[in-house]
N, C-alpha and C. Protein backbone atom coordinates (compact mmCIF):
# COMPACT_ATOMS: atom_id res chain seq x y z
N UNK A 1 0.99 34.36 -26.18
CA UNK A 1 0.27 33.14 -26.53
C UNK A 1 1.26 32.05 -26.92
N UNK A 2 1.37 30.70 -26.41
CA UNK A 2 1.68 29.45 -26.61
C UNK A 2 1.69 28.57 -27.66
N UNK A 3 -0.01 28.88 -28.06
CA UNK A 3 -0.59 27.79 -28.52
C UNK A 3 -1.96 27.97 -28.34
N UNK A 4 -2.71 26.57 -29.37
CA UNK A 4 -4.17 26.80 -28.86
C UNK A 4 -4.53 25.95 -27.65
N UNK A 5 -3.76 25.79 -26.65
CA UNK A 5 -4.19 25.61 -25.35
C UNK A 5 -4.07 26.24 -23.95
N UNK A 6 -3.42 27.51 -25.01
CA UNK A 6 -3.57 28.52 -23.73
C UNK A 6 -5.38 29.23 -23.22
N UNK A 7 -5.83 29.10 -24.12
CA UNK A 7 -7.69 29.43 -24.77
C UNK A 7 -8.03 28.74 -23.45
N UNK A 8 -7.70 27.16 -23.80
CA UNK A 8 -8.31 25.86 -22.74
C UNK A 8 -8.07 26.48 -21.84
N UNK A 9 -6.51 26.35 -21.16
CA UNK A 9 -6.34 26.68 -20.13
C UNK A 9 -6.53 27.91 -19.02
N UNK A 10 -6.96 28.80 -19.49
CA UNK A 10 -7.50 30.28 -19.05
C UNK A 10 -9.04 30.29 -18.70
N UNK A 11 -9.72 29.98 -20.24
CA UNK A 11 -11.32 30.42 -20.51
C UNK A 11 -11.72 29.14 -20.69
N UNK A 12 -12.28 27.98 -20.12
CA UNK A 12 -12.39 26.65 -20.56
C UNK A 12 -14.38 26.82 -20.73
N UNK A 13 -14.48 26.77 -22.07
CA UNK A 13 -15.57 26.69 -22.60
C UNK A 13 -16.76 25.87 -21.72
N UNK A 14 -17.93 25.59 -21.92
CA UNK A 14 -18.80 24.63 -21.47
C UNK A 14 -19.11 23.64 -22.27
N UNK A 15 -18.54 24.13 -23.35
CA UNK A 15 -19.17 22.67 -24.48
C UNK A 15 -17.53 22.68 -25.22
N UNK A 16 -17.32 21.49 -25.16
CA UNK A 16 -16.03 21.07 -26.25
C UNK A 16 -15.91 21.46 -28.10
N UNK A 17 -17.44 21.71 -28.21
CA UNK A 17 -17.62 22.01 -29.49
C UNK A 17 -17.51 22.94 -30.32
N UNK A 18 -17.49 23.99 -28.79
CA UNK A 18 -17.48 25.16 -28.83
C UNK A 18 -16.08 25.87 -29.32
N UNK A 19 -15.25 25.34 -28.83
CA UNK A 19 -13.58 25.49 -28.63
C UNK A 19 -13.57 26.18 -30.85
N UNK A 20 -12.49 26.80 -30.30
CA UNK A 20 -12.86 27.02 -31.80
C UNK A 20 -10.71 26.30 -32.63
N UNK A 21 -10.93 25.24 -32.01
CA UNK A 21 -9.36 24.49 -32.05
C UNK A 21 -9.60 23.24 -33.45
N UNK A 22 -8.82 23.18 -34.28
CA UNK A 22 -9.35 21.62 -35.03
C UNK A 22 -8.33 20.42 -33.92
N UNK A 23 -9.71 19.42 -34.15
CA UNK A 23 -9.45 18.16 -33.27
C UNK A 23 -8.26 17.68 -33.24
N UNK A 24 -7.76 17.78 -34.47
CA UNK A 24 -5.82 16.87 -34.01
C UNK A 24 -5.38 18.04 -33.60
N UNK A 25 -5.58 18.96 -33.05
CA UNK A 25 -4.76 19.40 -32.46
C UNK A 25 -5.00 19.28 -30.94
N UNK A 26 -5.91 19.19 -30.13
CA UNK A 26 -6.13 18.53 -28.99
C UNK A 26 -5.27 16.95 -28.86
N UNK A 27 -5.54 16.21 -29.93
CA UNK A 27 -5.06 15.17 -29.31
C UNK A 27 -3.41 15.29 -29.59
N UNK A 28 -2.68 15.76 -30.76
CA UNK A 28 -1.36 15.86 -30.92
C UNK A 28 -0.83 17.18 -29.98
N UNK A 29 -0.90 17.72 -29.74
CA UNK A 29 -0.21 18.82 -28.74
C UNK A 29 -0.08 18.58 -27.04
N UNK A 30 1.19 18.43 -26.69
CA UNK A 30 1.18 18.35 -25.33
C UNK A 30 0.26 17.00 -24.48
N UNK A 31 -0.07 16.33 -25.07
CA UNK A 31 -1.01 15.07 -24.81
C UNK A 31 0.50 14.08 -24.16
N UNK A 32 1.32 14.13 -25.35
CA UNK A 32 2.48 13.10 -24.61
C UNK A 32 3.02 13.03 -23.40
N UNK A 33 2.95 14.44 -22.71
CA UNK A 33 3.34 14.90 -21.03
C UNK A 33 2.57 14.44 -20.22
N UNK A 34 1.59 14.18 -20.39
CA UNK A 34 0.29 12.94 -19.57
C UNK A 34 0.39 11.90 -19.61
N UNK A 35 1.17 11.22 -20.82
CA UNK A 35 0.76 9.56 -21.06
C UNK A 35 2.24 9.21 -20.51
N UNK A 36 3.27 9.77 -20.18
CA UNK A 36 4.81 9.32 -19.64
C UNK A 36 4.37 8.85 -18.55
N UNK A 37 5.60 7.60 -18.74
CA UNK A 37 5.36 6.69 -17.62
C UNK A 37 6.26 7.02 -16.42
N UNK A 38 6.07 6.95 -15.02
CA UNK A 38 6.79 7.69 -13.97
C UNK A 38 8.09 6.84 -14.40
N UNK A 39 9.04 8.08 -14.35
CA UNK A 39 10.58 7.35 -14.29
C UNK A 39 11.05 6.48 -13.19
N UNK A 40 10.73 6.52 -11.61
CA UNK A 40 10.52 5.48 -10.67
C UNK A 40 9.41 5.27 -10.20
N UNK A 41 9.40 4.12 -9.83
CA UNK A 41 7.92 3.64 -8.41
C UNK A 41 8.77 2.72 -7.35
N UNK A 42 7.99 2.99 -6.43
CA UNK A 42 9.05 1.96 -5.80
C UNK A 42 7.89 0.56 -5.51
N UNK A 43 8.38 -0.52 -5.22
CA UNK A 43 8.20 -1.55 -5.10
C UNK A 43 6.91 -1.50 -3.80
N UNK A 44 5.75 -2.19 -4.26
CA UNK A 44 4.82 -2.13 -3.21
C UNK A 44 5.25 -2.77 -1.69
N UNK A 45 4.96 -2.47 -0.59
CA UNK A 45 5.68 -2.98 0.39
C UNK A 45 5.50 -4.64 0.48
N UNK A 46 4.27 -4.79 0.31
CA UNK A 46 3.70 -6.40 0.17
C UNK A 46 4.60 -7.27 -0.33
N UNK A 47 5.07 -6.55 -1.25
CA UNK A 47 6.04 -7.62 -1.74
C UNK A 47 7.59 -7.57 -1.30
N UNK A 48 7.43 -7.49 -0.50
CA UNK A 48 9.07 -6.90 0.20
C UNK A 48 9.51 -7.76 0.94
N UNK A 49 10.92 -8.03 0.74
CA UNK A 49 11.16 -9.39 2.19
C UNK A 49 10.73 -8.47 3.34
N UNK A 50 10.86 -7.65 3.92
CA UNK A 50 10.58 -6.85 4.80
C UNK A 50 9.09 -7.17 5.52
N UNK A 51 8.12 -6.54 4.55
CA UNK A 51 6.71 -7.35 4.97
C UNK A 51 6.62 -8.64 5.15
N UNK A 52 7.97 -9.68 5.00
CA UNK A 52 7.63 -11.14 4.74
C UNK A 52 7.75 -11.25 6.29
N UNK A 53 8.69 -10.47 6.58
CA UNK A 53 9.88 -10.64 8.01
C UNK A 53 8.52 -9.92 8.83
N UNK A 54 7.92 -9.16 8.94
CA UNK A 54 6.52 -8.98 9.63
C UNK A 54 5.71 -9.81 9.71
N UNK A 55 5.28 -10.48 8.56
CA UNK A 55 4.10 -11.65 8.84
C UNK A 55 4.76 -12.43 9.22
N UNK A 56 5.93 -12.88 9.27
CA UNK A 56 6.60 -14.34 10.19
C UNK A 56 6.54 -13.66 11.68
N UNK A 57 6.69 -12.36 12.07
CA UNK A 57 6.90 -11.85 13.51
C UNK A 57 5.80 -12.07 13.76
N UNK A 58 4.74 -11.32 12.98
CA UNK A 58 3.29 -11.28 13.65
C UNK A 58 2.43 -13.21 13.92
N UNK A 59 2.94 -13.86 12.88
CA UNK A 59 2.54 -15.03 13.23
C UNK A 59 2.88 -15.96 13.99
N UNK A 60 4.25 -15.78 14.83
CA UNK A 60 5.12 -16.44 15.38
C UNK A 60 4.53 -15.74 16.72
N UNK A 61 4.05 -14.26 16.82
CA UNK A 61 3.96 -13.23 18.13
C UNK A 61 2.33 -14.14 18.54
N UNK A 62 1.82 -14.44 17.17
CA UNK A 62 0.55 -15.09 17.67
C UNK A 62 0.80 -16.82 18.66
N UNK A 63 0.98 -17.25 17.99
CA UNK A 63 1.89 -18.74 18.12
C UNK A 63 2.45 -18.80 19.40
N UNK A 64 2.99 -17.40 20.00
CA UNK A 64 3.46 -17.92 21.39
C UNK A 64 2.41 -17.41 22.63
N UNK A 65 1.46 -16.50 21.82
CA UNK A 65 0.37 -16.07 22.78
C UNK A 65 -0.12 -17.30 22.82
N UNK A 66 -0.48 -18.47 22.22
CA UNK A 66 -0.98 -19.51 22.63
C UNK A 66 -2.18 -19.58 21.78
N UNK A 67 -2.57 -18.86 20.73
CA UNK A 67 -3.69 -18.21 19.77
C UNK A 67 -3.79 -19.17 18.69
N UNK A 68 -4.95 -19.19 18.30
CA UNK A 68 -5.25 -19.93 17.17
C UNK A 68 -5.71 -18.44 16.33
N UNK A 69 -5.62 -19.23 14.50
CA UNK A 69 -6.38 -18.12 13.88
C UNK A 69 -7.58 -17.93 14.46
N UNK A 70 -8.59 -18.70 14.90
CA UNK A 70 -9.89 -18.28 15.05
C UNK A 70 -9.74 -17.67 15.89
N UNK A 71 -9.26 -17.97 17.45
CA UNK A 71 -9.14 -17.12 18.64
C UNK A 71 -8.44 -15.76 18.02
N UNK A 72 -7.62 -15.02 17.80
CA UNK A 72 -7.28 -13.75 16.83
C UNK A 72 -8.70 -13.74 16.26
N UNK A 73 -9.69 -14.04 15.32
CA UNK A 73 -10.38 -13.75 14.38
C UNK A 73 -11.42 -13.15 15.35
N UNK A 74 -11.67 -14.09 16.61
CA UNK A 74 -12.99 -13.82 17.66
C UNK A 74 -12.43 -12.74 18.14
N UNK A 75 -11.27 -12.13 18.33
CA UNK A 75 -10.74 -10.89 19.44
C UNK A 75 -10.88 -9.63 18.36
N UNK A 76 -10.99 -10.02 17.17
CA UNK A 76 -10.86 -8.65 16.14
C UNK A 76 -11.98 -8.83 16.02
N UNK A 77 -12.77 -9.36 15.50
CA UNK A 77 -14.25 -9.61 15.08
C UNK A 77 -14.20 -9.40 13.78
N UNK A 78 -13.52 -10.51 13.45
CA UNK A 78 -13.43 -10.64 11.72
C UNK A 78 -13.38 -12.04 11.35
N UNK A 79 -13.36 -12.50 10.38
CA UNK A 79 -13.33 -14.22 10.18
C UNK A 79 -11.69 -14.85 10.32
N UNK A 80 -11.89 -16.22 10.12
CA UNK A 80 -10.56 -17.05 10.14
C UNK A 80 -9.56 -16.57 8.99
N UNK A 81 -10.60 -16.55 7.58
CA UNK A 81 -10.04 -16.56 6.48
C UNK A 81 -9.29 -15.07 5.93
N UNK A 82 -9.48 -14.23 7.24
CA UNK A 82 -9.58 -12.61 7.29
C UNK A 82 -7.87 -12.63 7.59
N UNK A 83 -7.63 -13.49 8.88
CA UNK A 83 -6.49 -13.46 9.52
C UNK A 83 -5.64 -14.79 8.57
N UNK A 84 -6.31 -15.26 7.84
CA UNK A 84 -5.10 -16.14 6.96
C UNK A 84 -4.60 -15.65 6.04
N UNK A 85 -5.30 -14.96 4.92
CA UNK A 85 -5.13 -13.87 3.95
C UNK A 85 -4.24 -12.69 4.85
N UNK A 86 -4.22 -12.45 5.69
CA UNK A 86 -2.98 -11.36 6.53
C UNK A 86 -1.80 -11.74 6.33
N UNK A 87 -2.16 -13.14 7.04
CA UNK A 87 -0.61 -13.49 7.34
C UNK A 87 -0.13 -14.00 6.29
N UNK A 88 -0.60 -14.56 5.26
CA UNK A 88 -0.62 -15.29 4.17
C UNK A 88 0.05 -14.30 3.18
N UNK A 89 0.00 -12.92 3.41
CA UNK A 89 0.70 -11.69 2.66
C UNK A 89 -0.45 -11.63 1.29
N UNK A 90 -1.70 -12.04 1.41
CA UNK A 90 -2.41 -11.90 0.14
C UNK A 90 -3.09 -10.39 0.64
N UNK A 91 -3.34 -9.79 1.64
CA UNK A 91 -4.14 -8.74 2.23
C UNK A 91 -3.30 -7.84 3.12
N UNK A 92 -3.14 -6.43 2.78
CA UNK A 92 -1.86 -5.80 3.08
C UNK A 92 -3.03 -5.20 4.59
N UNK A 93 -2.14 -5.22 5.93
CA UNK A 93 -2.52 -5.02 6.81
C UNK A 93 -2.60 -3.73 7.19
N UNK A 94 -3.21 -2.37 7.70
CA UNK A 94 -2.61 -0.68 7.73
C UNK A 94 -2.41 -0.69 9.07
N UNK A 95 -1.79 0.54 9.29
CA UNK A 95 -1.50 0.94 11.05
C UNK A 95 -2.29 0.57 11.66
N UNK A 96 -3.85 0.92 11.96
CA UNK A 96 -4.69 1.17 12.35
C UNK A 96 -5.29 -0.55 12.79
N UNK A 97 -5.33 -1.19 11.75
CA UNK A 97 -5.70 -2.86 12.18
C UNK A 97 -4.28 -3.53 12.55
N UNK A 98 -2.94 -3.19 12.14
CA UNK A 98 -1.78 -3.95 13.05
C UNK A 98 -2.33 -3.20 14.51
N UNK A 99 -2.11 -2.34 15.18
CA UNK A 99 -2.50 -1.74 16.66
C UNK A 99 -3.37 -2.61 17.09
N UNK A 100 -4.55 -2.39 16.39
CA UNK A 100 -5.96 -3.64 16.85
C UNK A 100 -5.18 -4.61 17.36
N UNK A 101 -4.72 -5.74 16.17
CA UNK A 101 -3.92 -7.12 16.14
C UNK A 101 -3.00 -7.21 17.43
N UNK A 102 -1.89 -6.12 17.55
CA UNK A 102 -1.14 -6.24 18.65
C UNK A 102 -1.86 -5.86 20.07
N UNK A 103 -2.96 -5.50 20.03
CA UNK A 103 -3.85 -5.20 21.50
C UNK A 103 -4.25 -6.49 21.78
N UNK A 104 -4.70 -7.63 20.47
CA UNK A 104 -5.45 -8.43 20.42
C UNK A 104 -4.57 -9.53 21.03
N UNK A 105 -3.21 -9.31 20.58
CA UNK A 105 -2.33 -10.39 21.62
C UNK A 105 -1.80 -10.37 22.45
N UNK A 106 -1.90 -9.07 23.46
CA UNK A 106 -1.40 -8.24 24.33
C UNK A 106 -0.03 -8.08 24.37
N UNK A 107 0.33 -7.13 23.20
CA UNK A 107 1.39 -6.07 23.16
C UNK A 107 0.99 -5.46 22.92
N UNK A 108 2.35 -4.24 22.86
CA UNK A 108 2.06 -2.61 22.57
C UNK A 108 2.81 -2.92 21.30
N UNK A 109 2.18 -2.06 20.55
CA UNK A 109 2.39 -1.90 19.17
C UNK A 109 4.04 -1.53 18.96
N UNK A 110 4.56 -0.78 20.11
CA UNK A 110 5.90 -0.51 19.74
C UNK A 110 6.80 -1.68 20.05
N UNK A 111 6.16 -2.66 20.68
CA UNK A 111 6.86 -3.73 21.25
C UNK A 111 7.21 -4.57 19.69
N UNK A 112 5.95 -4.56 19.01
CA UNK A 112 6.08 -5.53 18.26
C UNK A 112 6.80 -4.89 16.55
N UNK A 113 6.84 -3.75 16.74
CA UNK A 113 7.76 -3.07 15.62
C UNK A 113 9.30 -3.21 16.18
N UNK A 114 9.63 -3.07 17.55
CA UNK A 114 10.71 -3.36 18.10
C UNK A 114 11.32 -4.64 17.81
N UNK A 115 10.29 -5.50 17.45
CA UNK A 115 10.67 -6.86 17.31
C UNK A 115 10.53 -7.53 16.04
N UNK A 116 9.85 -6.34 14.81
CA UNK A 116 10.35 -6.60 13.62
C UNK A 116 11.48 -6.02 12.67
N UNK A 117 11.94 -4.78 13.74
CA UNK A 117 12.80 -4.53 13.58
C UNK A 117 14.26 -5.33 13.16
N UNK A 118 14.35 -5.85 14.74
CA UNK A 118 15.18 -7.02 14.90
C UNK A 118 15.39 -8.05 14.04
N UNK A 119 14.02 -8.36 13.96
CA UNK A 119 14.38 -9.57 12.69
C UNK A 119 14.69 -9.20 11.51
N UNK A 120 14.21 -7.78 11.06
CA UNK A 120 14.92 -7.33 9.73
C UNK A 120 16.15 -7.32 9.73
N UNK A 121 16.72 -6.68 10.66
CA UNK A 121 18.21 -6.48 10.45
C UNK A 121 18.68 -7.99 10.78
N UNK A 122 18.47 -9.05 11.26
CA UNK A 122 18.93 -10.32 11.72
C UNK A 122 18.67 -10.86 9.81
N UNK A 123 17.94 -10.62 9.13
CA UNK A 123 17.87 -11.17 8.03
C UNK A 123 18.36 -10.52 7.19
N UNK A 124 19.12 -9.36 7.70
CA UNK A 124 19.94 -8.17 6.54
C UNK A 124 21.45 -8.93 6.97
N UNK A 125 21.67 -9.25 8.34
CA UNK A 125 22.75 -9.73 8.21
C UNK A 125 23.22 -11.68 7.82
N UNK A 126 22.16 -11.93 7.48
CA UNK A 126 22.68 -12.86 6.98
C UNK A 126 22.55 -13.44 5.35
N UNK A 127 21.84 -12.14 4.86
CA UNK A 127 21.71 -11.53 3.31
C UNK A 127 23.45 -11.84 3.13
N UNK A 128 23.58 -12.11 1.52
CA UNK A 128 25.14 -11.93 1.24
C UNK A 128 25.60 -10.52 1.28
């Protein structure tokens, strides 16, 4: 035996009342291993020059299809304000609707990762 949360952890009662534990000891024992804050996170992608260097590809890839937001908005079947908030980096885009987007301007999806590729590293090399 541990402690009185080996009881919990084995035989977990149906009623809390039941527990035959006094209350500070639920909340002072082993409670602190839950409330630690993760030692890393990493940075959401949204906010990444990286995603920035995508919405300039993807809006520039629109721009030479000859596309307006609305024309994009009518080919997805979503609104204007759908595809401004995209590009605008306020609305994080997933695999599944970039593919849509790049069908919608006729590329292949690998075309257009091929080509944000590029610009990442074109903006890594002129990073200091």
């Amino acid at each position: 035996m541990f402690g009185p949360f080996d009881k919990i952890a084995t035989t977990p009662p149906d009623n809390i009342l039941s527990w035959n534990i006094p209350f500070w000891t639920i909340f002072s024992c082993r409670a602190s291993c839950y409330l630690r804050p993760a030692t890393h996170t990493m940075e959401k992608t949204i906010y990444t020059q990286e995603y920035s260097v995508m919405l300039k590809v993807l809006r520039e890839t629109r721009e030479r299809a000859g596309l307006t937001q609305v024309d994009i908005a009518a080919k997805l079947n979503v609104t204007q304000v759908f595809i401004s908030k995209c590009e605008g980096g306020q609305r994080r885009l997933d695999v599944i609707e970039l593919r849509a987007w790049c069908n919608a301007l006729g590329i292949s999806t690998a075309e257009f990762i091929s080509a944000v590729e590029l610009a990442i590293v074109r903006t890594d090399e002129v990073r200091p």
